[in-house]
Protein backbone atom coordinates (compact mmCIF):
# COMPACT_ATOMS: atom_id res chain seq x y z
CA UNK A 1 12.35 4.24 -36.05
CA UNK A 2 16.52 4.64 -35.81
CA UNK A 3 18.19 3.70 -32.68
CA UNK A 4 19.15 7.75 -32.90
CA UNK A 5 15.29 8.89 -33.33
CA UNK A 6 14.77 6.25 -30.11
CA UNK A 7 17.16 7.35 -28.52
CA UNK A 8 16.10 11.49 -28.62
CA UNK A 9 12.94 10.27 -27.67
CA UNK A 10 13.73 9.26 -24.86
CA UNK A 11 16.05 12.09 -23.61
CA UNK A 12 13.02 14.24 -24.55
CA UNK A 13 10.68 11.98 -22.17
CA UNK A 14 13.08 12.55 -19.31
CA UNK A 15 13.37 16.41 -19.51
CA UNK A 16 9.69 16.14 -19.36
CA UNK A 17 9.49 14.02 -16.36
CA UNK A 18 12.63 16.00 -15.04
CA UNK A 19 9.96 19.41 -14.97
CA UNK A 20 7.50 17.60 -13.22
CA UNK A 21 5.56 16.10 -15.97
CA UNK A 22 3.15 13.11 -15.52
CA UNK A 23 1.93 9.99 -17.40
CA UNK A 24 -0.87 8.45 -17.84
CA UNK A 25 -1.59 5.08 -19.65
CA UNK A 26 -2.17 5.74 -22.84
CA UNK A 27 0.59 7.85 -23.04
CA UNK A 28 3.77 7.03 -24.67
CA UNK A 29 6.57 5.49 -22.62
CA UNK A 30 10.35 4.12 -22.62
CA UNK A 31 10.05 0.03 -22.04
CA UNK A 32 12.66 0.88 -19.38
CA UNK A 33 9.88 3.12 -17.53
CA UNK A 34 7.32 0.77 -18.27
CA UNK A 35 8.90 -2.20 -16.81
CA UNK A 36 10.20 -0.19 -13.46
CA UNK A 37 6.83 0.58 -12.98
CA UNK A 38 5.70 -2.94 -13.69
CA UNK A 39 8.35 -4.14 -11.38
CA UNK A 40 7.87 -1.36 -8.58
CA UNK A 41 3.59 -1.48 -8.40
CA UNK A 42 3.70 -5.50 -8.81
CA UNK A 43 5.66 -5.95 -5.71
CA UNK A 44 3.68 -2.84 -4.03
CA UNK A 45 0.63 -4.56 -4.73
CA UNK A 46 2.29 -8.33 -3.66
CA UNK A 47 2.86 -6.32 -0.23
CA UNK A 48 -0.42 -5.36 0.23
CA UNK A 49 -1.76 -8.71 -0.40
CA UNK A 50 0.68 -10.67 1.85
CA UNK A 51 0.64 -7.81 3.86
CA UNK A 52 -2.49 -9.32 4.85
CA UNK A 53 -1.86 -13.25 6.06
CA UNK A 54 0.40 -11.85 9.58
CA UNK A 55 -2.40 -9.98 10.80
CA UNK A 56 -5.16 -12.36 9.64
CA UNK A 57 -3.74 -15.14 12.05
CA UNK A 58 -4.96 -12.91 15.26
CA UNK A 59 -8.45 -12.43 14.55
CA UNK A 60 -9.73 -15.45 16.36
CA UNK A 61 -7.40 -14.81 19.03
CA UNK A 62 -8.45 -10.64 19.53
CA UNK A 63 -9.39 -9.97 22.77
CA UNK A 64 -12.26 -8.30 22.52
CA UNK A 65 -14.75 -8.03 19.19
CA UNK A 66 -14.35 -4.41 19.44
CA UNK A 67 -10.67 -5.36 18.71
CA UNK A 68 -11.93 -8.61 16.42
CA UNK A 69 -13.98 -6.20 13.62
CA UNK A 70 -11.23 -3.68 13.66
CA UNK A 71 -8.24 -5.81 12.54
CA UNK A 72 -10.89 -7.07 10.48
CA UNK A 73 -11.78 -4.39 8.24
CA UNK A 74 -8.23 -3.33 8.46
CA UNK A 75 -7.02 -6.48 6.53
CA UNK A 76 -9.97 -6.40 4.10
CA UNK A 77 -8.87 -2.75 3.72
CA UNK A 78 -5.18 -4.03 2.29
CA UNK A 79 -6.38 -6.72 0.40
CA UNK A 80 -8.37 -3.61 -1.37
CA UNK A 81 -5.69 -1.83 -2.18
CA UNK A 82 -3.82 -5.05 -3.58
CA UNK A 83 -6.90 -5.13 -5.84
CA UNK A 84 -6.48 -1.76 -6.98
CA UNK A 85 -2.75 -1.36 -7.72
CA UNK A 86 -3.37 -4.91 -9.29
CA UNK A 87 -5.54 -3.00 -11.87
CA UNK A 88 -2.51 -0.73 -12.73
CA UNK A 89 0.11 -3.74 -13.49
CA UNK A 90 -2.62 -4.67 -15.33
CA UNK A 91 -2.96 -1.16 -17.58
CA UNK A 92 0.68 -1.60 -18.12
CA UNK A 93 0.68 -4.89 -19.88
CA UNK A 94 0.64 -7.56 -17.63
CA UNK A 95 -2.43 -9.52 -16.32
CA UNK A 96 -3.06 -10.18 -12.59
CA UNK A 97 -3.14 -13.50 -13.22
CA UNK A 98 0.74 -13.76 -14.59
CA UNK A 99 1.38 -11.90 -11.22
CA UNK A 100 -0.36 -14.29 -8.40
CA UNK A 101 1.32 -16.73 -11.03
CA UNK A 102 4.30 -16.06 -9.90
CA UNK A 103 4.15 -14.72 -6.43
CA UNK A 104 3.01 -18.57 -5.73
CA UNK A 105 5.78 -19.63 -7.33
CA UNK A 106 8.45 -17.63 -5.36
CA UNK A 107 9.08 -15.75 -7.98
CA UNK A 108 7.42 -12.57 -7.07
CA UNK A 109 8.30 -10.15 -4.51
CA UNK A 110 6.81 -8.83 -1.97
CA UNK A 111 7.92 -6.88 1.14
CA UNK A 112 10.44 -7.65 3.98
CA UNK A 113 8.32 -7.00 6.62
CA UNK A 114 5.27 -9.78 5.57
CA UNK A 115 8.11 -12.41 5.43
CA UNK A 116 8.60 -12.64 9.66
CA UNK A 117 6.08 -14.41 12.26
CA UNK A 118 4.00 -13.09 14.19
CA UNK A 119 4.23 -14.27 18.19
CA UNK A 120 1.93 -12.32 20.21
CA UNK A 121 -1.27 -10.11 19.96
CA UNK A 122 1.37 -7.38 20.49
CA UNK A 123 2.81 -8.21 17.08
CA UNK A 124 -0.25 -6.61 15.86
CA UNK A 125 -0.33 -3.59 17.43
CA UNK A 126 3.52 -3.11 16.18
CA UNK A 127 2.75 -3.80 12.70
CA UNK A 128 -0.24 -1.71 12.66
CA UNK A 129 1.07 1.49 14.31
CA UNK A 130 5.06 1.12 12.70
CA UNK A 131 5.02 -1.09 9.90
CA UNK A 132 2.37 1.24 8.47
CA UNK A 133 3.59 4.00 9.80
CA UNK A 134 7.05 2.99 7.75
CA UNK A 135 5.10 2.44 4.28
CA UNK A 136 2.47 5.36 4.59
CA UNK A 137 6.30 7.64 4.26
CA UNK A 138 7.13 6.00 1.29
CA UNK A 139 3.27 6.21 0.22
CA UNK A 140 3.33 10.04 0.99
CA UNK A 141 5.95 10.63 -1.41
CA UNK A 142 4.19 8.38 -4.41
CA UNK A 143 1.43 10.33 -4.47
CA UNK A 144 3.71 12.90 -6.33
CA UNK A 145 4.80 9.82 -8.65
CA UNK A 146 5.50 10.72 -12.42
CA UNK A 147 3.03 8.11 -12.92
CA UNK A 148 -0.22 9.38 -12.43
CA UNK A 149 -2.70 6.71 -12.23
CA UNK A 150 -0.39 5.71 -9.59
CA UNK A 151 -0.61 8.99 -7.65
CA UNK A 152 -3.82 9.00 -7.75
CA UNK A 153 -4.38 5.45 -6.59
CA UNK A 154 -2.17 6.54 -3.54
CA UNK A 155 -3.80 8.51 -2.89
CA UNK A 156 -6.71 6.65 -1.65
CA UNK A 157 -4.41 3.88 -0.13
CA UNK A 158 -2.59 6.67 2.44
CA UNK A 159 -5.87 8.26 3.68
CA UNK A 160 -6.62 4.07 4.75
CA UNK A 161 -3.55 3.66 6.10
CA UNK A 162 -3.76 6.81 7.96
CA UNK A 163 -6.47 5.37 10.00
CA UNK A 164 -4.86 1.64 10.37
CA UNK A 165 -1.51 3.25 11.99
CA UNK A 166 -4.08 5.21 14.62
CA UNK A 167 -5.76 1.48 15.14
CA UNK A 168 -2.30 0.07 15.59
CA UNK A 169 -0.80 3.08 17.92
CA UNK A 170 -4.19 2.93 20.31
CA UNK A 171 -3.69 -0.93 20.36
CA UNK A 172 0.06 0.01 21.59
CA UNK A 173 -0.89 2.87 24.24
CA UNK A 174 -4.14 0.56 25.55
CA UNK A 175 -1.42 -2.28 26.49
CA UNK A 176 1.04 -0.04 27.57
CA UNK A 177 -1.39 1.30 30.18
CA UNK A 178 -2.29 -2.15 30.97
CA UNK A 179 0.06 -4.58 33.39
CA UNK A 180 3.25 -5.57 33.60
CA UNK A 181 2.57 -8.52 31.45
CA UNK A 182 1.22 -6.23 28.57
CA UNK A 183 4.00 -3.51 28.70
CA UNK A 184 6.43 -6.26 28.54
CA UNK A 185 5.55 -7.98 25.64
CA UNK A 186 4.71 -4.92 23.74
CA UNK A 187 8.61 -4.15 25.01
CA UNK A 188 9.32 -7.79 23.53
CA UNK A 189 7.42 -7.40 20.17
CA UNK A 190 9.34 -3.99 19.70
CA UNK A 191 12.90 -5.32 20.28
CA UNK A 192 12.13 -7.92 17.31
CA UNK A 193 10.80 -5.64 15.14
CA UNK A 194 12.98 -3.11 15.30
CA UNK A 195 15.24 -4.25 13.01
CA UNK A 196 13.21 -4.87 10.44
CA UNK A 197 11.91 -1.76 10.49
CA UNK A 198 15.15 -0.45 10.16
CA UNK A 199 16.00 -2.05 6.58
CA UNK A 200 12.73 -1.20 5.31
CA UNK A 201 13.40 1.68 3.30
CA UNK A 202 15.96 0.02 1.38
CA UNK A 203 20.08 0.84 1.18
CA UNK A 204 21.19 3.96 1.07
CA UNK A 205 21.63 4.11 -2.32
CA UNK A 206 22.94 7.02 -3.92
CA UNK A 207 20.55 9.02 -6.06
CA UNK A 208 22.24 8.69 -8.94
CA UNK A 209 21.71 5.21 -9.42
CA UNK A 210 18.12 4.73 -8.01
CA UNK A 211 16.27 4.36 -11.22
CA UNK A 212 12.84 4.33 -9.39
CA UNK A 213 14.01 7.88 -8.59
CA UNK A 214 15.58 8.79 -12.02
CA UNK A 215 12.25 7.95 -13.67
CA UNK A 216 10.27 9.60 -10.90
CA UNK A 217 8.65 6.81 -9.83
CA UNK A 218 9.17 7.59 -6.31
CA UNK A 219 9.75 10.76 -5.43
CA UNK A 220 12.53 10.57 -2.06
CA UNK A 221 15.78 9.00 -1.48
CA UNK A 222 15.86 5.70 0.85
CA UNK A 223 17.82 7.05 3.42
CA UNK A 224 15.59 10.46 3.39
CA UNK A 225 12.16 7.58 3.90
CA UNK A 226 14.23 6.36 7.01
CA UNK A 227 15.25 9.75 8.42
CA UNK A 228 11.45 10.91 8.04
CA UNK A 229 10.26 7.92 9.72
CA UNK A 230 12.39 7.74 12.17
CA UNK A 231 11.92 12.23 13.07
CA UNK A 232 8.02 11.20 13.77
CA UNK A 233 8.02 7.89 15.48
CA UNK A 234 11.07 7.85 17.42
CA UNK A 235 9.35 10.58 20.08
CA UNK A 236 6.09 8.97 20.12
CA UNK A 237 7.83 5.72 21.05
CA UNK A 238 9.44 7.17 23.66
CA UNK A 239 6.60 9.12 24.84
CA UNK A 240 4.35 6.26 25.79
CA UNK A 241 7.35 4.51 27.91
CA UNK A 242 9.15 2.22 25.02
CA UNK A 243 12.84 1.79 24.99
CA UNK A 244 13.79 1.47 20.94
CA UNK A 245 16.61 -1.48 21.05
CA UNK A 246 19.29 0.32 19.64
CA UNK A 247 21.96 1.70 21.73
CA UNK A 248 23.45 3.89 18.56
CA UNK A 249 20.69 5.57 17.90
CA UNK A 250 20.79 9.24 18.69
CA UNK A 251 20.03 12.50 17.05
CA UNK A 252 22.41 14.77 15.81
CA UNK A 253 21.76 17.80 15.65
CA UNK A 254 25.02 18.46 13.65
CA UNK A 255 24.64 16.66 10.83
CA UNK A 256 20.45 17.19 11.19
CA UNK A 257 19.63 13.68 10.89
CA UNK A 258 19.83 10.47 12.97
CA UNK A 259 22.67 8.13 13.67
CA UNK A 260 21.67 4.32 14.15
CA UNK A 261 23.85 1.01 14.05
CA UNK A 262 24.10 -0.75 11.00
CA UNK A 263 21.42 -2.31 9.27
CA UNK A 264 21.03 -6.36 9.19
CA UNK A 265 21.08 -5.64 5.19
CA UNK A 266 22.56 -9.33 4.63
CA UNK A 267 18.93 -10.43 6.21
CA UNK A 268 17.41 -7.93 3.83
CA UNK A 269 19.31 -10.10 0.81
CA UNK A 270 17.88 -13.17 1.79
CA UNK A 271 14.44 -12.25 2.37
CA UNK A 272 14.64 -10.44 -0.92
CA UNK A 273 15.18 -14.13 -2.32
CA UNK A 274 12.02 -15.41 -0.81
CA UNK A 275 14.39 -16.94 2.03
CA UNK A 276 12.94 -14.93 5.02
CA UNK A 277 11.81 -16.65 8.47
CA UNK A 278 8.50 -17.20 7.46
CA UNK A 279 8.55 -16.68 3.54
CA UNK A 280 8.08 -20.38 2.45
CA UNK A 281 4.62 -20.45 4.98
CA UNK A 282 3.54 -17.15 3.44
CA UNK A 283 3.83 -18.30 0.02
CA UNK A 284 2.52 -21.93 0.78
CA UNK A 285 -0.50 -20.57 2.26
CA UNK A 286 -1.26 -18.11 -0.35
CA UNK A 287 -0.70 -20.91 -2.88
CA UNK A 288 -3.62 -22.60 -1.17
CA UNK A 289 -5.48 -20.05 -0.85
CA UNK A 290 -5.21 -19.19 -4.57
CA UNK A 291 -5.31 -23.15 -5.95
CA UNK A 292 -8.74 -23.54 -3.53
CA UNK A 293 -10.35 -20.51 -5.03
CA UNK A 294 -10.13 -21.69 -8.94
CA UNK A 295 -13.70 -23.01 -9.36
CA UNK A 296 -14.63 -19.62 -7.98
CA UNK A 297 -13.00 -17.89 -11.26
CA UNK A 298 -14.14 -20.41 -13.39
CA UNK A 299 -17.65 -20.07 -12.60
CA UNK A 300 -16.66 -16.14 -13.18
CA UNK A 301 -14.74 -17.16 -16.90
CA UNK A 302 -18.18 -18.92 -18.27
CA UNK A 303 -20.63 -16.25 -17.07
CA UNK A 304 -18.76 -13.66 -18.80
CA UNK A 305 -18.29 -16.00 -22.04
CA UNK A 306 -22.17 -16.36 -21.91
CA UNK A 307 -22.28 -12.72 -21.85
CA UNK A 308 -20.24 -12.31 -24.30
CA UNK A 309 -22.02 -14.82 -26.41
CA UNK A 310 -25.68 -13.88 -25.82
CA UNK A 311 -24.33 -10.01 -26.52
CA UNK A 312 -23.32 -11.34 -29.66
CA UNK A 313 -26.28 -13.00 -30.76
């Protein structure tokens, strides 16, 4: 094939996703799609997985079991979907394996918010009700993905995380009709996260030079995620007594979106290196986890080589 017959093909592959066509699998793609998505699902799916190892530190420490089997099923529910997008990565050419590879490594990616500690059982609640809160409006907008095994796979993952953001909200409003002691360090838990939160959604990066967005991976601009997020939950915050640590922020009904002071996107930079607050325990523990588990897989590697084999005969 000429670099001109490539090259046509292509341009003819964008129209289509341009008019709101979809791909599946087996379907013909650009390596430059294929790879964004590779790139974009793999550190989706990292997320979800690592997503996992803040919360899990609490569920000794819940205060009742009411509260234990909820945050329970909750993280078993995210490790799911980890399995699951996982399975896509996989589709597109490269093997789970080659991805826990290198997220022990450092090397893979995986979202800002699951690089921070967590400091009190009000961390929970925050991360449940917000941080989800934060990713089920970018999840909204995948489901309309030009990818469509991913859309479909969203579509799943949102109706879960619909339900964890009500956990982490009733977790918030219980506390905050609690004492003194509870309001405050929900207060306190807030005013930490609050800027993470804030970065993310990502820069506001202009359309034209979002590729995610050119290729239809995703389906809204960053600063568009942050606006919507910010329309629902800044109201509810406010309606059950929270004060959002941000002096700047204020709507305006002008411009018909909200003004906020500047993102900490130079923390943002670092954590997207792997150098966030808690990054190297994250990865360390998931290393573990991952290096303790191998007899597990090898047990799994010879029964289906005996399968194979006894198929065979």
């Amino acid at each position: 094939m000429t670099q001109e017959h490539e090259d046509a093909r292509v341009a003819e592959f964008r129209t289509y996703l341009a008019a709101g066509g979809k791909v599946e699998a087996t379907d013909w793609m650009p390596d430059g799609y294929r790879q964004s998505l590779i790139r974009f699902i793999e550190m989706h799916a990292n997320s979800e997985l690592m997503g996992a190892l803040p919360e899990r530190d609490w569920i000794m420490r819940a205060p009742t079991i009411h509260r234990k089997l909820a945050l329970t099923a909750k993280i078993q529910d995210e490790v799911g979907h980890a399995e699951l997008l996982y399975r896509l990565v996989e589709d597109l050419g490269k093997p789970r394996s080659a991805c826990l590879d290198d997220l022990i490594a450092g090397k893979g990616k995986f979202h800002n918010t699951f690089h921070y500690a967590t400091k009190s059982w009000a961390d929970v609640g925050i991360i449940a009700w917000l941080v989800d809160a934060a990713a089920i409006v970018s999840q909204h907008a995948l489901r309309d993905s030009s990818y469509a095994p991913y859309a479909r796979t969203m579509q799943k993952i949102c109706w879960e995380e619909s339900f964890h953001m009500m956990h982490g909200r009733d977790m918030v409003i219980t506390m905050m009709n609690g004492t003194d002691a509870q309001r405050a360090m929900v207060q306190e838990a807030l005013d930490r996260w609050w800027p993470a939160l804030m970065v993310f959604h990502g820069p506001d990066t202009p359309a034209e030079k979002d590729k995610d967005l050119q290729w239809r991976i995703k389906a809204k601009t960053n600063e568009d995620l942050r606006q919507e997020f910010l329309n629902i939950q800044v109201p509810r915050l406010r309606e059950v007594g929270l004060v959002i640590p941000d002096p700047e922020l204020r709507y305006d009904a002008e411009q018909g979106r909200w003004l906020y002071s500047e993102p900490r996107w130079d923390e943002l930079r670092a954590i997207a290196r792997n150098q966030g607050p808690a990054s190297s325990e994250r990865i360390g523990f998931r290393r573990l986890s991952y290096e303790d588990g191998q007899w597990v897989r090898d047990v799994m590697h010879r029964q289906q080589a005996m399968a194979r084999a006894t198929s065979i005969a």
